[in-house]
Protein backbone atom coordinates (compact mmCIF):
# COMPACT_ATOMS: atom_id res chain seq x y z
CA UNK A 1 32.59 -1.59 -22.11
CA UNK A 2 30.83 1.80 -22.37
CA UNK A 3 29.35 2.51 -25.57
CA UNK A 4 30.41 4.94 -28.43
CA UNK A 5 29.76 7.84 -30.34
CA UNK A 6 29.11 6.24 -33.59
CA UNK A 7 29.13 8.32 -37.08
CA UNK A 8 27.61 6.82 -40.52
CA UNK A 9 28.38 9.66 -43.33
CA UNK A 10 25.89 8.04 -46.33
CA UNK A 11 23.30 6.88 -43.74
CA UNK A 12 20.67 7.40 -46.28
CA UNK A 13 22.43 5.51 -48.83
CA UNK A 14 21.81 2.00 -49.49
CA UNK A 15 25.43 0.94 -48.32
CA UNK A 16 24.43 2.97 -45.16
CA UNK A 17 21.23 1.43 -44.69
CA UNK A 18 22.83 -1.78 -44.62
CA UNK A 19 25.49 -0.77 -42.31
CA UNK A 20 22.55 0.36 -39.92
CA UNK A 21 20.98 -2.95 -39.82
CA UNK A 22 24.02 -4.98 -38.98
CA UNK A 23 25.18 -2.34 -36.29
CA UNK A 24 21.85 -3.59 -34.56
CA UNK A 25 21.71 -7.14 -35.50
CA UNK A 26 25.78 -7.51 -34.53
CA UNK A 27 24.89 -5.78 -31.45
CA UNK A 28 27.75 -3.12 -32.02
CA UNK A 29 27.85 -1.33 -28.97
CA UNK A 30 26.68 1.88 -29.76
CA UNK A 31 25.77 4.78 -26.96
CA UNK A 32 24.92 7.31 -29.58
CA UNK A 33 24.35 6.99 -33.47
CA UNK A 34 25.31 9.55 -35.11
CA UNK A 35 23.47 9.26 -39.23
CA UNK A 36 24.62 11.99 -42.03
CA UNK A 37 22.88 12.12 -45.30
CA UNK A 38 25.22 13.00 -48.31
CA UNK A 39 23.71 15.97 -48.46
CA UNK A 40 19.70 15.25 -48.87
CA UNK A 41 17.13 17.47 -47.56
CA UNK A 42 15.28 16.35 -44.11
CA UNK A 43 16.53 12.46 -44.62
CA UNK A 44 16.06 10.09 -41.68
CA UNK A 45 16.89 6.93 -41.13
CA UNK A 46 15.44 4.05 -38.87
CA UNK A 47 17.85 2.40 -36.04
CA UNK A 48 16.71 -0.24 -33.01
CA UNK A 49 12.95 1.13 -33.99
CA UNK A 50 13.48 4.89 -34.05
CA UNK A 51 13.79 7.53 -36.93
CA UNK A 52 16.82 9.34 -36.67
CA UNK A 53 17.24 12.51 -38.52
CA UNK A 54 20.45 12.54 -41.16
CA UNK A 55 21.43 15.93 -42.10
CA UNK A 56 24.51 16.91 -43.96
CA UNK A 57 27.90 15.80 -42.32
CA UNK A 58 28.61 18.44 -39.68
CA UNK A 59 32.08 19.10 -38.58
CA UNK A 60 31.60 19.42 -34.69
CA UNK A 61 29.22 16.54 -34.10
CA UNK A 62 31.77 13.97 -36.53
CA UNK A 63 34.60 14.93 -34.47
CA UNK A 64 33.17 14.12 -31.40
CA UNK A 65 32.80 10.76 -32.47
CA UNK A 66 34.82 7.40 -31.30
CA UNK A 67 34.35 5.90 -34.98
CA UNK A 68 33.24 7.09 -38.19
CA UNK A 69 31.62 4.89 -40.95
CA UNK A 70 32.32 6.63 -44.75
CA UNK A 71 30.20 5.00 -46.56
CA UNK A 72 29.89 7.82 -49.06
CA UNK A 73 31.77 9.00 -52.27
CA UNK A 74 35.29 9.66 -52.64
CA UNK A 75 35.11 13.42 -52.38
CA UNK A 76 33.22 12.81 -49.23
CA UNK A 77 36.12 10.56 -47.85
CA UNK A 78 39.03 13.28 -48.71
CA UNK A 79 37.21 15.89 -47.13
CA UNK A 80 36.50 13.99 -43.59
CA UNK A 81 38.90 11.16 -43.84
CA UNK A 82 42.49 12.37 -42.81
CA UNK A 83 40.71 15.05 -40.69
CA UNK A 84 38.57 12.75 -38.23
CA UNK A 85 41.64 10.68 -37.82
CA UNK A 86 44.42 13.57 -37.14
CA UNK A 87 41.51 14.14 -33.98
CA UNK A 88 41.49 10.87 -33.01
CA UNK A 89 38.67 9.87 -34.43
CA UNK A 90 38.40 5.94 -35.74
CA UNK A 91 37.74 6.12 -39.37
CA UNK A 92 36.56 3.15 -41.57
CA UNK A 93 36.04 4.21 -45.22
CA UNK A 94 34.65 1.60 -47.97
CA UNK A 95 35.10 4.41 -50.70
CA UNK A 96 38.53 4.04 -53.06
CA UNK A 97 39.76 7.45 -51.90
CA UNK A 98 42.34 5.97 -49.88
CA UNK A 99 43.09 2.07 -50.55
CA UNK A 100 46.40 2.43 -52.79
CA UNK A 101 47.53 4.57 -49.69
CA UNK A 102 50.88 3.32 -48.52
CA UNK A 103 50.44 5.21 -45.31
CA UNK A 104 46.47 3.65 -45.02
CA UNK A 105 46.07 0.49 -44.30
CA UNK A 106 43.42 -1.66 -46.27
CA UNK A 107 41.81 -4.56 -44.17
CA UNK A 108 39.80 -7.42 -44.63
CA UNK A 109 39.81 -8.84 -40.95
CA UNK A 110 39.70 -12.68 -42.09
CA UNK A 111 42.92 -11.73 -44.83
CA UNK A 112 45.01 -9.61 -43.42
CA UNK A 113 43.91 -8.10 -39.58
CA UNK A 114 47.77 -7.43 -38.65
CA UNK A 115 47.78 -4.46 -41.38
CA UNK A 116 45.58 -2.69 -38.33
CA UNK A 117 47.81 -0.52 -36.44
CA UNK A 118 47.30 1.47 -33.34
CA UNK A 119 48.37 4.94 -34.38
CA UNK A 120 46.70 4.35 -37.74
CA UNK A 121 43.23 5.64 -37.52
CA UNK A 122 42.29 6.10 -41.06
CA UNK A 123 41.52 2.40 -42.54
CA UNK A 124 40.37 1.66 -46.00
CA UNK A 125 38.12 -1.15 -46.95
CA UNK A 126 38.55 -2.81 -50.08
CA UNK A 127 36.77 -2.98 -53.60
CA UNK A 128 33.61 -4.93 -53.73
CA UNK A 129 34.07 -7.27 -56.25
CA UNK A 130 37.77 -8.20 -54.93
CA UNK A 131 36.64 -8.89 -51.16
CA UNK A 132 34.55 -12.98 -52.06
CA UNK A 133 38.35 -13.73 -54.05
CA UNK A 134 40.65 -11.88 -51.31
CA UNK A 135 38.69 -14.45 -48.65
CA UNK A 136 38.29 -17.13 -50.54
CA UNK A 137 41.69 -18.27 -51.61
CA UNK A 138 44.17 -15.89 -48.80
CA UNK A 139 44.94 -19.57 -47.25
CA UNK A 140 45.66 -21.23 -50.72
CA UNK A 141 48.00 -18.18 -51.32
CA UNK A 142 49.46 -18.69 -47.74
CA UNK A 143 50.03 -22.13 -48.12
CA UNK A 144 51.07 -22.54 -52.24
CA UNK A 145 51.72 -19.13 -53.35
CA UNK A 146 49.08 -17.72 -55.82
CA UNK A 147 51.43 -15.96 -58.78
CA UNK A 148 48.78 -15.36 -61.37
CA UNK A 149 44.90 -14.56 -61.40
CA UNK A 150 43.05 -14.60 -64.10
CA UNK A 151 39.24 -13.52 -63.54
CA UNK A 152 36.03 -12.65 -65.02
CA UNK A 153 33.41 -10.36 -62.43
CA UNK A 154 29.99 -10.90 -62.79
CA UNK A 155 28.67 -7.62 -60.99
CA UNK A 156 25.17 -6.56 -59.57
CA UNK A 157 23.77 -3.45 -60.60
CA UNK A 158 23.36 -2.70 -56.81
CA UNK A 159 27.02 -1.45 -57.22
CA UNK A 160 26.85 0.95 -59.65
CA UNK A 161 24.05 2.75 -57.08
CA UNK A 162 20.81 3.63 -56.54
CA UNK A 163 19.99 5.78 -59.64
CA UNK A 164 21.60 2.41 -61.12
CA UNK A 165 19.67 -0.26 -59.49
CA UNK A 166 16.18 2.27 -60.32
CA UNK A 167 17.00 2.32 -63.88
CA UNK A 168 17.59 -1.18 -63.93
CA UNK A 169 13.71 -2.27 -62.72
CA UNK A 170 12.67 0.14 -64.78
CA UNK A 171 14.06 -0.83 -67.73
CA UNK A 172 13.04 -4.57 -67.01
CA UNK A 173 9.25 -3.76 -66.66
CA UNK A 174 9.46 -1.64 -69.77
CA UNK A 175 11.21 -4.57 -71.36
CA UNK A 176 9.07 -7.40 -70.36
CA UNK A 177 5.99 -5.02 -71.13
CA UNK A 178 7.19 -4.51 -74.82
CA UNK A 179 7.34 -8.41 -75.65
CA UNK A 180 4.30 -10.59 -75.90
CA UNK A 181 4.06 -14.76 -75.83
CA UNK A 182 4.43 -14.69 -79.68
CA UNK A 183 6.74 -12.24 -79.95
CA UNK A 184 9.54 -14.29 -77.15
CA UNK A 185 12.29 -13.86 -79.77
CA UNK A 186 12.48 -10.54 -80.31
CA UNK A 187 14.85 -8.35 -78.05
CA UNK A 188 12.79 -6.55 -75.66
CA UNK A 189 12.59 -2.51 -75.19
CA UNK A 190 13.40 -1.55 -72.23
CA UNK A 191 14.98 2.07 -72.83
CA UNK A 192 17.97 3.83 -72.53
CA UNK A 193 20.42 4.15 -70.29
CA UNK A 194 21.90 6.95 -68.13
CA UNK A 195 22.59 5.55 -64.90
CA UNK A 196 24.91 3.03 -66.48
CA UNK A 197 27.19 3.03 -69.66
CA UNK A 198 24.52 0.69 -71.23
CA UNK A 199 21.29 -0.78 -71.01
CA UNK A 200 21.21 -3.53 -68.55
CA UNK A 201 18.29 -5.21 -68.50
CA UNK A 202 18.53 -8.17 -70.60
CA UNK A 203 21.55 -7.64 -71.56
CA UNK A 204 25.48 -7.55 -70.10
CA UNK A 205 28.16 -5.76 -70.94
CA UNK A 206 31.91 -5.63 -69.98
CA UNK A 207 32.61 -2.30 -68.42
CA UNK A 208 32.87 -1.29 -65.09
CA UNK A 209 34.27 2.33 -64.64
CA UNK A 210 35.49 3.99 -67.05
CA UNK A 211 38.54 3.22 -69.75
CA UNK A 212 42.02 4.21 -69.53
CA UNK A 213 44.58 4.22 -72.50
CA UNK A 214 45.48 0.55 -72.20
CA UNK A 215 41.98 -0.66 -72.82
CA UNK A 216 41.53 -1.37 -68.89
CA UNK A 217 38.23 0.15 -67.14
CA UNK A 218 39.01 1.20 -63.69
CA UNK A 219 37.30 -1.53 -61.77
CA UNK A 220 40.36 -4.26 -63.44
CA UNK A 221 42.57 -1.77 -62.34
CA UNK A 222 41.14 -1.69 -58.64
CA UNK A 223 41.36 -5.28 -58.25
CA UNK A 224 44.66 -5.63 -59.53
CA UNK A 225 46.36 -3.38 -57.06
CA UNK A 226 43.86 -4.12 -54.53
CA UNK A 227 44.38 -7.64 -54.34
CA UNK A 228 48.35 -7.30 -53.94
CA UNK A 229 48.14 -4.88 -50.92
CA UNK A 230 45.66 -7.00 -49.38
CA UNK A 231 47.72 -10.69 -49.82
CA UNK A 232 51.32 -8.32 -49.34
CA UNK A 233 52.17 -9.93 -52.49
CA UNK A 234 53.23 -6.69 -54.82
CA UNK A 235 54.65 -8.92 -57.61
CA UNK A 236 50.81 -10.60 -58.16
CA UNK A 237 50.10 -10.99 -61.82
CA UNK A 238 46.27 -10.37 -62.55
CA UNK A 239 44.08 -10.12 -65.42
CA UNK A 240 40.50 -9.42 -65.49
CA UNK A 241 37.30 -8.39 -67.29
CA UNK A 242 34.54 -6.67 -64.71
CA UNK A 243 31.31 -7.09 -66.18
CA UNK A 244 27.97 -6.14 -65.02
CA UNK A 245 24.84 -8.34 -65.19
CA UNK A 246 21.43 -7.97 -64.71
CA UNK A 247 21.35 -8.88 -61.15
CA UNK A 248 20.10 -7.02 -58.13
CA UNK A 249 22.61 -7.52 -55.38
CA UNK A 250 25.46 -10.11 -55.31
CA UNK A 251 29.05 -9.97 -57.29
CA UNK A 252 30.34 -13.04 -59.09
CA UNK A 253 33.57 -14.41 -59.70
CA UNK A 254 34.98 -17.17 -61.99
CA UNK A 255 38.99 -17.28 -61.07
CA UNK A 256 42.08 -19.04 -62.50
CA UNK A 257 44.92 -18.79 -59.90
CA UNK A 258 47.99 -20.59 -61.05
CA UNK A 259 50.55 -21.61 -58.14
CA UNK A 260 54.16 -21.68 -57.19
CA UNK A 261 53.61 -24.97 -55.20
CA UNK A 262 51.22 -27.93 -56.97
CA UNK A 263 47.68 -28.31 -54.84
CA UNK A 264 44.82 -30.61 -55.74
CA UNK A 265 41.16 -29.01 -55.83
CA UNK A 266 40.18 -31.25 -52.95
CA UNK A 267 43.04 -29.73 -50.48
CA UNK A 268 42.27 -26.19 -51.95
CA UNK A 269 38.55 -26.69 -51.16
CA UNK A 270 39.69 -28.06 -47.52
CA UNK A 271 41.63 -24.86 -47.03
CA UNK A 272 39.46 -22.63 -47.63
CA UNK A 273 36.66 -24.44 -45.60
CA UNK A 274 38.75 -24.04 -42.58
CA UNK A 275 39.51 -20.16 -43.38
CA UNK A 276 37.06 -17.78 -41.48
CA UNK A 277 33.94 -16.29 -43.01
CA UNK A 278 34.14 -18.70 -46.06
CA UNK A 279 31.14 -21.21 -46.76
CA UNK A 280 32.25 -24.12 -49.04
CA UNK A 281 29.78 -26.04 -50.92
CA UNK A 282 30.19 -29.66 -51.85
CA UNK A 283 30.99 -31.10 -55.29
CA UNK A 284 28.15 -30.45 -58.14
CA UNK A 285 26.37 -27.49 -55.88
CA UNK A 286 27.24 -24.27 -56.47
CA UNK A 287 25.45 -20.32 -55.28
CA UNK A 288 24.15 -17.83 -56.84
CA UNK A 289 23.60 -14.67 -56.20
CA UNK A 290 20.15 -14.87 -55.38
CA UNK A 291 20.87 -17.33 -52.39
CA UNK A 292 24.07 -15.19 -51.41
CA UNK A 293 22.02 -11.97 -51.15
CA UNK A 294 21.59 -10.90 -47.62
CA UNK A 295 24.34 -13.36 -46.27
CA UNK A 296 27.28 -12.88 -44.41
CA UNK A 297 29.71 -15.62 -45.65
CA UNK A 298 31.89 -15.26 -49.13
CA UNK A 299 30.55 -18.50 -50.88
CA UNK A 300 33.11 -20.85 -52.79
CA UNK A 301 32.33 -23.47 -55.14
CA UNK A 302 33.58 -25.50 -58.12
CA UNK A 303 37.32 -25.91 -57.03
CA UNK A 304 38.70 -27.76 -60.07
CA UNK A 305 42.08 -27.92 -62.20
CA UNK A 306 42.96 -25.27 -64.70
CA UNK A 307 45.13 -25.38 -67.98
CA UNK A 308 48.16 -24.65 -66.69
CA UNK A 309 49.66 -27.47 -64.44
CA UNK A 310 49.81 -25.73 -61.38
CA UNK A 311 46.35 -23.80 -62.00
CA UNK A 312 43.19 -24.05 -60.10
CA UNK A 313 39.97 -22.85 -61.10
CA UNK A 314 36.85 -21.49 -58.07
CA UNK A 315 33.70 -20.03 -58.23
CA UNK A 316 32.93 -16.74 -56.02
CA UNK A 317 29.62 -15.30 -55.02
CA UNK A 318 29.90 -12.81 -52.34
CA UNK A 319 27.18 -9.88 -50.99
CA UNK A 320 28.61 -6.66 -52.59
CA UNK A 321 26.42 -4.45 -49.83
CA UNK A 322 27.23 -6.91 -47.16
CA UNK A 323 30.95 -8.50 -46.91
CA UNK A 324 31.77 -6.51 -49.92
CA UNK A 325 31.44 -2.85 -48.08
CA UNK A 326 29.42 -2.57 -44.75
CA UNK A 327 29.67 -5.73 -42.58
CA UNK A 328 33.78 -5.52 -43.58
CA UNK A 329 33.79 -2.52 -41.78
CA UNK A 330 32.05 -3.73 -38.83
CA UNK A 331 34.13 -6.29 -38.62
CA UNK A 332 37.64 -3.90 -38.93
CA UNK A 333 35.44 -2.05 -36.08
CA UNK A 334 34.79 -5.00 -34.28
CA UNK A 335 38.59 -6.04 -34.78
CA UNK A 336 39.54 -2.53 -33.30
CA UNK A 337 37.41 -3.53 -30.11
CA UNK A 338 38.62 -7.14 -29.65
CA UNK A 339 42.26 -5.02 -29.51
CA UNK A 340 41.44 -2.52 -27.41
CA UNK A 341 41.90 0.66 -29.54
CA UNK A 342 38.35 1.47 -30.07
CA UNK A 343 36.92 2.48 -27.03
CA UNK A 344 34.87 6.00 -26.14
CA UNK A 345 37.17 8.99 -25.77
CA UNK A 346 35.03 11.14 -23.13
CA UNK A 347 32.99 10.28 -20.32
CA UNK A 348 29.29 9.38 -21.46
């Protein structure tokens, strides 16, 4: 086919920087890219060897575009979002601005690719930290019926941001600067935080988001409700605490998912080794994130029994800037291809 007029709102972002590199690497066919800064002076951005300039989303040039990429902030997504589509313009946002939609759909390709609908051009990709758990164990739910999840996150400062990710390294030089071989007991220094709700180097703490009345930060909320559109399964009970580490890049999971139909850890291990884009490893290996980073596969490990009879216990480690926002949505875009509905609307 022809190529298209391709749109990346957050280009200059780190999300959108990844986003770039897979459009080239997966070969996306793309006739003309189209890169938008959120809003950051003379910004420019490098794609198949060239720099591209990125100014600030422009209304014209994004509606002459086959698909748009929002990989941007929520306000970005509400003001572009419904727009681009009602012009019949293909747009793939990884922001939360639309997800709890009922009229959006919200698509991992491997989980749940019939949600895509022709005259539904406005798709919403999911939270990052749900995405490694949505993959992981969609063909355990399909074949024994997950009915509870209970989960602890494990989150990389790499989601939280740039400013986030900055603060982090430099709180960890200031840190490991402050200490010397005597003094290896002592907490380090490394500062204070603004970025995040705490200090984060050396240190962890169990807030993502912020707090509502019942104690919950947002991010438990997301997953919650994220995790039942995705597996169409609205009476899902799920419990979590999102917590963020002092990691770079990779999310985490340890998950309890207790069953309406009995399952050893063997056949649950089997399942998901046969389920698309999900790398199991064998008994007594295990990833981190540091060997997840930069990968395309949602990593599953550690399949064992829980407390509960029917209860299984996994291990998650997943990309957050990969799987967990932009290769997602070039695979929904790829998805849209292999279907025919994303093709070039005028003549090139």
């Amino acid at each position: 086919m022809k190529g298209l007029r391709v749109a990346v709102v957050g280009a200059t972002g780190m999300v959108g920087r990844v986003l770039l590199e897979r459009l080239e690497r997966r070969r996306f066919p793309v006739a003309a890219l189209l890169p938008f800064s959120s809003g950051r002076a003379r910004a420019a951005v490098r794609f198949k060897g060239r720099a591209i300039p990125a100014p600030a989303a422009d209304a014209a040039a994004l509606r002459s575009a086959d698909v748009a990429f929002l990989v941007s902030s929520d306000e970005v997504a509400l003001a572009w979002g419904k727009d681009l589509a009602a012009r019949g313009v293909w747009v793939l946002d990884d922001s939360a601005a639309f997800r709890l939609d009922p009229a959006v759909p919200l698509v991992i390709p491997e989980v749940n690719a019939a949600a895509l609908r022709a005259d539904k051009r406005l798709v919403a990709g999911p939270n990052c930290t749900i995405t490694g758990l949505a993959v992981a164990a969609a063909a355990l739910h399909r074949r024994s019926g997950v009915k509870r999840v209970r989960m602890a996150s494990y989150q990389a400062v790499s989601g939280a941001g740039r400013e986030a990710l900055l603060e982090f390294y430099a709180q960890a030089r200031r840190g490991a600067r402050s200490l010397s071989d005597a003094d290896m007991l002592r907490a380090p220094v490394p500062g204070k935080a603004s970025a995040l709700p705490a200090t984060i180097a050396f240190n962890v703490f169990p807030q993502v988001g912020r707090f509502n009345a019942d104690g919950e930060c947002s991010e438990e909320v997301k997953v919650r409700n994220e995790l039942r559109k995705l597996w169409g399964a609205p009476g899902l009970a799920l419990s979590a605490t999102t917590v963020r580490v002092p990691v770079a890049r990779g999310h985490s999971v340890a998950a309890w998912l207790e069953l309406s139909r009995p399952l050893t850890p063997r056949a649950a291990a089997a399942l998901a080794a046969n389920a698309p884009g999900v790398t199991v490893w064998k008994d007594g290996a295990y990833p981190t994130p540091l060997q997840a980073g930069g990968g395309d596969a949602v990593h599953a490990a550690r399949w064992r029994r829980g407390a509960a009879p029917k209860e299984l216990a996994v291990w998650v480690v997943t990309d957050n800037l990969l799987k967990g926002a932009a290769l997602n949505s070039i695979q929904t875009a790829e998805a849209l291809l292999k279907k025919g509905w994303l093709r070039p609307r005028r003549p090139s």
